[in-house]
C-alpha atoms as a PDB file:
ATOM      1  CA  UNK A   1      92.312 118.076  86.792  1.00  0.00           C
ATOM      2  CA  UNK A   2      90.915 115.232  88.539  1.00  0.00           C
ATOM      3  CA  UNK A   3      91.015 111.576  86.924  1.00  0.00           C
ATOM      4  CA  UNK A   4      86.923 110.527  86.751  1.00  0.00           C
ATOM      5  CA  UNK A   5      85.745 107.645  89.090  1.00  0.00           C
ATOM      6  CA  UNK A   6      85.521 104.509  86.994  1.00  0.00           C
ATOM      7  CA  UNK A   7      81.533 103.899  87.845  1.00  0.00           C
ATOM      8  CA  UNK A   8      79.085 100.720  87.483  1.00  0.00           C
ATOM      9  CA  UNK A   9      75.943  99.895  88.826  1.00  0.00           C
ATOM     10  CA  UNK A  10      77.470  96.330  89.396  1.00  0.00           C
ATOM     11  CA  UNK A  11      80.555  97.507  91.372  1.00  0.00           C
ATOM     12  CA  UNK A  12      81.366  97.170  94.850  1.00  0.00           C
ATOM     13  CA  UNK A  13      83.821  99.598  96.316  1.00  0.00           C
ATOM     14  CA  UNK A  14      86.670 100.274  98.930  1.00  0.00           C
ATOM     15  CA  UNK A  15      86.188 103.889  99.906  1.00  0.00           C
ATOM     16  CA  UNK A  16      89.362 106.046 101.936  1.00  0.00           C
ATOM     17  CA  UNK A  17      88.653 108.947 103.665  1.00  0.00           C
ATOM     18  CA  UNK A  18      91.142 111.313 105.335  1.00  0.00           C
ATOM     19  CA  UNK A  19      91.323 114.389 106.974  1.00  0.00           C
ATOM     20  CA  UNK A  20      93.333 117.682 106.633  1.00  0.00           C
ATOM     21  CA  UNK A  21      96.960 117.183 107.392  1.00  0.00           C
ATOM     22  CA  UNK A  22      96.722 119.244 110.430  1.00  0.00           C
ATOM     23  CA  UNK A  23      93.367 117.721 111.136  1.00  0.00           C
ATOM     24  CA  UNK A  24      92.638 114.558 113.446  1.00  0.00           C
ATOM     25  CA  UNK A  25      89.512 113.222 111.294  1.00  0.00           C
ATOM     26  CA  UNK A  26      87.640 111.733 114.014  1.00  0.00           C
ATOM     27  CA  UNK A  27      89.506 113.947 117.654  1.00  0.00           C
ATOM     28  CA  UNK A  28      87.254 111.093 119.798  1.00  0.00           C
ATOM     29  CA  UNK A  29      84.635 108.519 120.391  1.00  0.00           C
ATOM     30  CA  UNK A  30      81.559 110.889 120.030  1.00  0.00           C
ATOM     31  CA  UNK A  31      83.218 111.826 116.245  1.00  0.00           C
ATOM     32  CA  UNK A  32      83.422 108.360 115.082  1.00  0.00           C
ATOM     33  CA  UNK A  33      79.556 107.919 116.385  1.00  0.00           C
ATOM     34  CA  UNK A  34      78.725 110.754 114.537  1.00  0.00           C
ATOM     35  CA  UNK A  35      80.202 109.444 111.599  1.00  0.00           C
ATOM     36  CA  UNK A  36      78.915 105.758 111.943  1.00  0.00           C
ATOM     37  CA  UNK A  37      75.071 107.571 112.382  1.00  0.00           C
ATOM     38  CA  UNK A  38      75.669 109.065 109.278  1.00  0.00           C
ATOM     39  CA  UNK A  39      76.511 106.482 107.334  1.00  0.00           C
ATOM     40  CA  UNK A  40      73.748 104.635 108.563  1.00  0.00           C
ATOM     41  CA  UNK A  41      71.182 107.061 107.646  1.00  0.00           C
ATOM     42  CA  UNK A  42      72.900 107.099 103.953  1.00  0.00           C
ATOM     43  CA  UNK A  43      72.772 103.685 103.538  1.00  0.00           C
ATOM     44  CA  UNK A  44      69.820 103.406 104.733  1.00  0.00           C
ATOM     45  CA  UNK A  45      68.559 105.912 102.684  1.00  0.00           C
ATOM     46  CA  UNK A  46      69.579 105.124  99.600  1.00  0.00           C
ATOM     47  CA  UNK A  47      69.756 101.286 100.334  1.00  0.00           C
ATOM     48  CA  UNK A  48      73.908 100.352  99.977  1.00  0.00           C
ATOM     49  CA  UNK A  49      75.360  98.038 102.284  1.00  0.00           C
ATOM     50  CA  UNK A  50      78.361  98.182 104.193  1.00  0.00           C
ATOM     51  CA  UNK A  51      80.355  94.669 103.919  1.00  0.00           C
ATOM     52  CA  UNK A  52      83.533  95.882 105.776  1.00  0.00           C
ATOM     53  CA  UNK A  53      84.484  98.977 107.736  1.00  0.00           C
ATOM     54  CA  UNK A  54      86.849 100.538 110.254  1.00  0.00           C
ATOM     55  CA  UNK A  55      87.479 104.583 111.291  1.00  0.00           C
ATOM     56  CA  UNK A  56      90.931 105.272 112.538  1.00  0.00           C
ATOM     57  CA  UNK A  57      91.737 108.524 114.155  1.00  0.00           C
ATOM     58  CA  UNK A  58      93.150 109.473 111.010  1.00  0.00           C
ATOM     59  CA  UNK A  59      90.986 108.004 108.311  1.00  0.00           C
ATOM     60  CA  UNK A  60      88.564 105.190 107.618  1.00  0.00           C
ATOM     61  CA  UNK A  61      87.634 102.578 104.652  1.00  0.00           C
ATOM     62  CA  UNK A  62      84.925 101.590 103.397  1.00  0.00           C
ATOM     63  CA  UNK A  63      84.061  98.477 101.683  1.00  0.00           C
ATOM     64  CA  UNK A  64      80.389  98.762 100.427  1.00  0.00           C
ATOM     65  CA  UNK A  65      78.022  98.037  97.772  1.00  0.00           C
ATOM     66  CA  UNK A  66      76.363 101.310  96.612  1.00  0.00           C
ATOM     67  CA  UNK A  67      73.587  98.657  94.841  1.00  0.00           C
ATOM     68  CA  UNK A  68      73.999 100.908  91.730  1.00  0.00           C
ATOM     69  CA  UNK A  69      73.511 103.822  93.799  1.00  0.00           C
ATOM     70  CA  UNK A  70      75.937 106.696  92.714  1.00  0.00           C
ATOM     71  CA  UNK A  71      78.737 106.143  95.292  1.00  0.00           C
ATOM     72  CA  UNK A  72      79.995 110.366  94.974  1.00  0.00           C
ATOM     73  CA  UNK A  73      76.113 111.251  96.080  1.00  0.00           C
ATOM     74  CA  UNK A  74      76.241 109.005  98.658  1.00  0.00           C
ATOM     75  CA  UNK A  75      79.745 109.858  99.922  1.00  0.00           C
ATOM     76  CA  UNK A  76      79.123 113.631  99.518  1.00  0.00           C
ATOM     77  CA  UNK A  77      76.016 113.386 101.940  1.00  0.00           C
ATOM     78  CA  UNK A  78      77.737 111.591 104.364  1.00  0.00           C
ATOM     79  CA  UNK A  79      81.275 113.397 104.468  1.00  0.00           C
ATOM     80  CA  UNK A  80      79.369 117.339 104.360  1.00  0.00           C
ATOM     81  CA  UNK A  81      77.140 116.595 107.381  1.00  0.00           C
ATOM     82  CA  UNK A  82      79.648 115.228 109.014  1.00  0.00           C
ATOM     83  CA  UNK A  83      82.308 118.452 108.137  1.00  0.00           C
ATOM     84  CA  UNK A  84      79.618 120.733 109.091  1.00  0.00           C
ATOM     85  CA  UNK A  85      79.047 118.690 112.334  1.00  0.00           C
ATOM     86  CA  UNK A  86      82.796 118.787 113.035  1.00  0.00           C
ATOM     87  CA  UNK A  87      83.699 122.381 112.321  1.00  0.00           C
ATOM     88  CA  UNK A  88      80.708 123.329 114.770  1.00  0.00           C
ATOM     89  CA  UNK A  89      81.937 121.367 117.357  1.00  0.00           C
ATOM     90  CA  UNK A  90      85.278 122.470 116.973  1.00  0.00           C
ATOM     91  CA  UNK A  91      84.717 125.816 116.779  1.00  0.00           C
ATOM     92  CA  UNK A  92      86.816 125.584 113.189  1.00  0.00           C
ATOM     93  CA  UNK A  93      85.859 126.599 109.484  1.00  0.00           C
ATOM     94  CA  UNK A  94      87.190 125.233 106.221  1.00  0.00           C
ATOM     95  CA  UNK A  95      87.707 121.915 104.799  1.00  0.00           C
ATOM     96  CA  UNK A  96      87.905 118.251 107.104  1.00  0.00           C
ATOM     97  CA  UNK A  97      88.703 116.450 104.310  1.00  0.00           C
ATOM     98  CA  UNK A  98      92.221 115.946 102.953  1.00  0.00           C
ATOM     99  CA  UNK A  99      90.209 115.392  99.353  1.00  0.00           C
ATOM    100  CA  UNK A 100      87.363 114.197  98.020  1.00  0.00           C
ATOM    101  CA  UNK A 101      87.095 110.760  99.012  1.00  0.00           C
ATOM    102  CA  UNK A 102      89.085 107.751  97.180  1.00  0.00           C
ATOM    103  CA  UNK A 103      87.363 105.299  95.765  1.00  0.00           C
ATOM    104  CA  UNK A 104      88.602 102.099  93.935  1.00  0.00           C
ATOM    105  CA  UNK A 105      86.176  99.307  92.450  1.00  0.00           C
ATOM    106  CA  UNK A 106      86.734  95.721  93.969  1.00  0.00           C
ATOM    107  CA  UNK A 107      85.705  93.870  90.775  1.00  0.00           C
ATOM    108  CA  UNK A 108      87.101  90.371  91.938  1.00  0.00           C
ATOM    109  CA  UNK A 109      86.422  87.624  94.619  1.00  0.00           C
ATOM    110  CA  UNK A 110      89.725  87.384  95.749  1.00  0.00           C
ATOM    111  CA  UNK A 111      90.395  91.261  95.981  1.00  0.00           C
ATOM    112  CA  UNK A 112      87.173  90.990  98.237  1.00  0.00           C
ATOM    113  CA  UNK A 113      88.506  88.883 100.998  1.00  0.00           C
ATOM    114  CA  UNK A 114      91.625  90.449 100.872  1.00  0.00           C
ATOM    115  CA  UNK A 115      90.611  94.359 100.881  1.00  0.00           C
ATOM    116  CA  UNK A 116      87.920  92.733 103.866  1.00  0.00           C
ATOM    117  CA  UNK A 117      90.655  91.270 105.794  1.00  0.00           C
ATOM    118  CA  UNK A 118      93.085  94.046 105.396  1.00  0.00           C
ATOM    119  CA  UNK A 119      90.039  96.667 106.939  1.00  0.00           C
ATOM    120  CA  UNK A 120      89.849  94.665 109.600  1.00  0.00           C
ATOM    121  CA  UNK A 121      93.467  94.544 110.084  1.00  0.00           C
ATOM    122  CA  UNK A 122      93.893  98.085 110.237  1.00  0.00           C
ATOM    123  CA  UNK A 123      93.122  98.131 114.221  1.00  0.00           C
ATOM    124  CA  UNK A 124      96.774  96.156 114.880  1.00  0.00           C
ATOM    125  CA  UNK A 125      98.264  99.368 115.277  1.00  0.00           C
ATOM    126  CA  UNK A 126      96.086 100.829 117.774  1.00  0.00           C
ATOM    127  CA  UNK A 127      97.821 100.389 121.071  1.00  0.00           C
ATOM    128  CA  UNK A 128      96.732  97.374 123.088  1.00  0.00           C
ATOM    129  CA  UNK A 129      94.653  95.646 120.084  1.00  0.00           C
ATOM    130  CA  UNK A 130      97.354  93.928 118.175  1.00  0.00           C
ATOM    131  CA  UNK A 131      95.976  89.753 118.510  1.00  0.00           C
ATOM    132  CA  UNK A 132      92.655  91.443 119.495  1.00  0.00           C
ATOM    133  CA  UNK A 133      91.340  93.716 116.427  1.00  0.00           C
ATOM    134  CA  UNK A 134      87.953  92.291 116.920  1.00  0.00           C
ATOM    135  CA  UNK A 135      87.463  94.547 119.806  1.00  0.00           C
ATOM    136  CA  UNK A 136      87.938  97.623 118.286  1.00  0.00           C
ATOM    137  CA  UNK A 137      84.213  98.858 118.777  1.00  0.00           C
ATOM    138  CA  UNK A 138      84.499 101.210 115.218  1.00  0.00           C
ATOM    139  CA  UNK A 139      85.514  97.755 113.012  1.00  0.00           C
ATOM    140  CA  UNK A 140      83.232  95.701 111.523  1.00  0.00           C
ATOM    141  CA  UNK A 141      85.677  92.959 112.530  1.00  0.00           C
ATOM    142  CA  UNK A 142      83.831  92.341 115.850  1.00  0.00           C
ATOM    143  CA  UNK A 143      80.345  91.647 113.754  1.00  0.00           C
ATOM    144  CA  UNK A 144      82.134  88.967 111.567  1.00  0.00           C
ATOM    145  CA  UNK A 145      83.768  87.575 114.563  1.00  0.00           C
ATOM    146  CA  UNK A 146      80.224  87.168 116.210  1.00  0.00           C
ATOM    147  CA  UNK A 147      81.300  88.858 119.566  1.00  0.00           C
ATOM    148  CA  UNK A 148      79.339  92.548 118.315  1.00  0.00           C
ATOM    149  CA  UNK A 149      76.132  93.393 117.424  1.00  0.00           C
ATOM    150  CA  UNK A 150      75.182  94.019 113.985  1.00  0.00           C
ATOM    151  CA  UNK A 151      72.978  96.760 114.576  1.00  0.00           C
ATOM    152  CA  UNK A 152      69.779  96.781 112.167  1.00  0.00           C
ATOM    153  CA  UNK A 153      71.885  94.979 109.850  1.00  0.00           C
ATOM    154  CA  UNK A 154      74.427  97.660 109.171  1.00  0.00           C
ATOM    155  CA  UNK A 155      76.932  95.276 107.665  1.00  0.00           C
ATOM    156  CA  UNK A 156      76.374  92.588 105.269  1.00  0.00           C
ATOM    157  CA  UNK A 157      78.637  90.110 106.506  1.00  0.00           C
ATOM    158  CA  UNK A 158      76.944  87.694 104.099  1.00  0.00           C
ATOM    159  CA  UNK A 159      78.954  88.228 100.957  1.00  0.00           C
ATOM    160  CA  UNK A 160      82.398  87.457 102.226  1.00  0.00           C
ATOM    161  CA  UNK A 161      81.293  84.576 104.412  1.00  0.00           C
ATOM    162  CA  UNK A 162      79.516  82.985 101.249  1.00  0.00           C
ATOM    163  CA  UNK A 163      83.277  83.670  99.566  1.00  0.00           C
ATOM    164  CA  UNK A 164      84.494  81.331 102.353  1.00  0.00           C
ATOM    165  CA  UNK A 165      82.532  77.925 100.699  1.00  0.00           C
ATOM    166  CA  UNK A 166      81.829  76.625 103.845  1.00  0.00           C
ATOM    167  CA  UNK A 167      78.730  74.712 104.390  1.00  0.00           C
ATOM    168  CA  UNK A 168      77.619  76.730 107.253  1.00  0.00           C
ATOM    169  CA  UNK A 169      77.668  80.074 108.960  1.00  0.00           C
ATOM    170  CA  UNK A 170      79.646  78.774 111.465  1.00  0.00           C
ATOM    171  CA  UNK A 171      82.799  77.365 109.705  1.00  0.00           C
ATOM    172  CA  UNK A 172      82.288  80.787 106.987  1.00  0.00           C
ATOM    173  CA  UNK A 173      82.661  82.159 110.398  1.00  0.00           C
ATOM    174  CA  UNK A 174      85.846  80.146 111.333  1.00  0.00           C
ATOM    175  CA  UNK A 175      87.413  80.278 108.277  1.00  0.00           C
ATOM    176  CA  UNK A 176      87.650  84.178 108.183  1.00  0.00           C
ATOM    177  CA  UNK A 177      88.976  85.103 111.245  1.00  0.00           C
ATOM    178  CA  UNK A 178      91.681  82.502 110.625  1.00  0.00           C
ATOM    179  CA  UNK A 179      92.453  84.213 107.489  1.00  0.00           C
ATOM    180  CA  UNK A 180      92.092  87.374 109.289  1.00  0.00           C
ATOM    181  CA  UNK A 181      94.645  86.465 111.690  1.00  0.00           C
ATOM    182  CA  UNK A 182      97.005  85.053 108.940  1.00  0.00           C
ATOM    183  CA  UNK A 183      97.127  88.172 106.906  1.00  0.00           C
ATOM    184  CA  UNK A 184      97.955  90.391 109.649  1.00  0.00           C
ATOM    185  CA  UNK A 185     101.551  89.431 110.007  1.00  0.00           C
ATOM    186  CA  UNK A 186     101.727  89.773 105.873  1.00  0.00           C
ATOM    187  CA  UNK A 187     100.411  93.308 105.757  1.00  0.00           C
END
């Protein structure tokens, strides 16, 4: 039986998807577009905002504020267009998924920054990135770090930098990729 979501209109969330064991989630580039459309159109939709985000071959998180929207109705739209998108590219039937998404509530400032920076440290692995995460094109990391687009406002970089207590944009700015930087050689 599965244990219920813990739900609130006030929570923000860190959401984990994964695919099948057997399964790369996202096989290339055109997958992870696919995905980031989708998510888009969901949000947009239903008016969340995404404040961190990164999609791995093998997974992705999510760190986003449903605005008391029901975070499983979002995350079910999202994740079955993109299965069905998937298994008729590939050819393939049956689940993507490894399981319904995970969710956890991030209920606390300084769970915030640190599930933020910890996203956006998730590219160190990918081969040629480590010292340069902010390049990885499907990271959010790149927005915060000013050198990528924030496409029709996709990610609300606001909330963290205002976490920073800077008194501007620029040293919010500063302040996080240093702590970005920091935390990568503690994770």
């Amino acid at each position: 039986m599965r244990t219920p979501r813990k739900k609130s209109p006030e929570y923000k969330y860190h959401i984990r998807v994964r695919g099948m064991k057997e399964v790369l989630l996202f096989r290339d580039k055109e997958d992870k577009l696919k995905y980031m459309q989708l998510l888009r159109k969901y949000c947009r939709k239903f008016r969340c905002r995404v404040i961190s985000y990164i999609l791995m071959d093998t997974h992705g998180h999510i760190f986003i504020d449903p605005k008391g929207y029901d975070i499983s109705k979002l995350m079910h739209d999202v994740n079955m267009c993109y299965a069905q998108y998937y298994n008729r590219k590939y050819d393939r039937g049956g689940p993507v998924f490894r399981c319904r998404f995970d969710s956890d509530p991030v209920c606390s400032i300084t769970y915030s920054i640190a599930l933020s920076a910890y996203i956006h440290n998730n590219a160190k692995d990918i081969p040629g990135l480590r010292g340069k995460e902010e390049y990885f094109y499907f990271s959010s990391y790149g927005i915060y770090a000013g050198i990528s687009e924030n496409t029709d406002n996709f990610v609300d970089t606001s909330y963290i930098l205002s976490l920073m207590l800077e008194d501007s944009p620029e040293k919010a700015r500063e302040k996080y990729i240093n702590l970005v930087r920091k935390r990568k050689y503690d994770s």
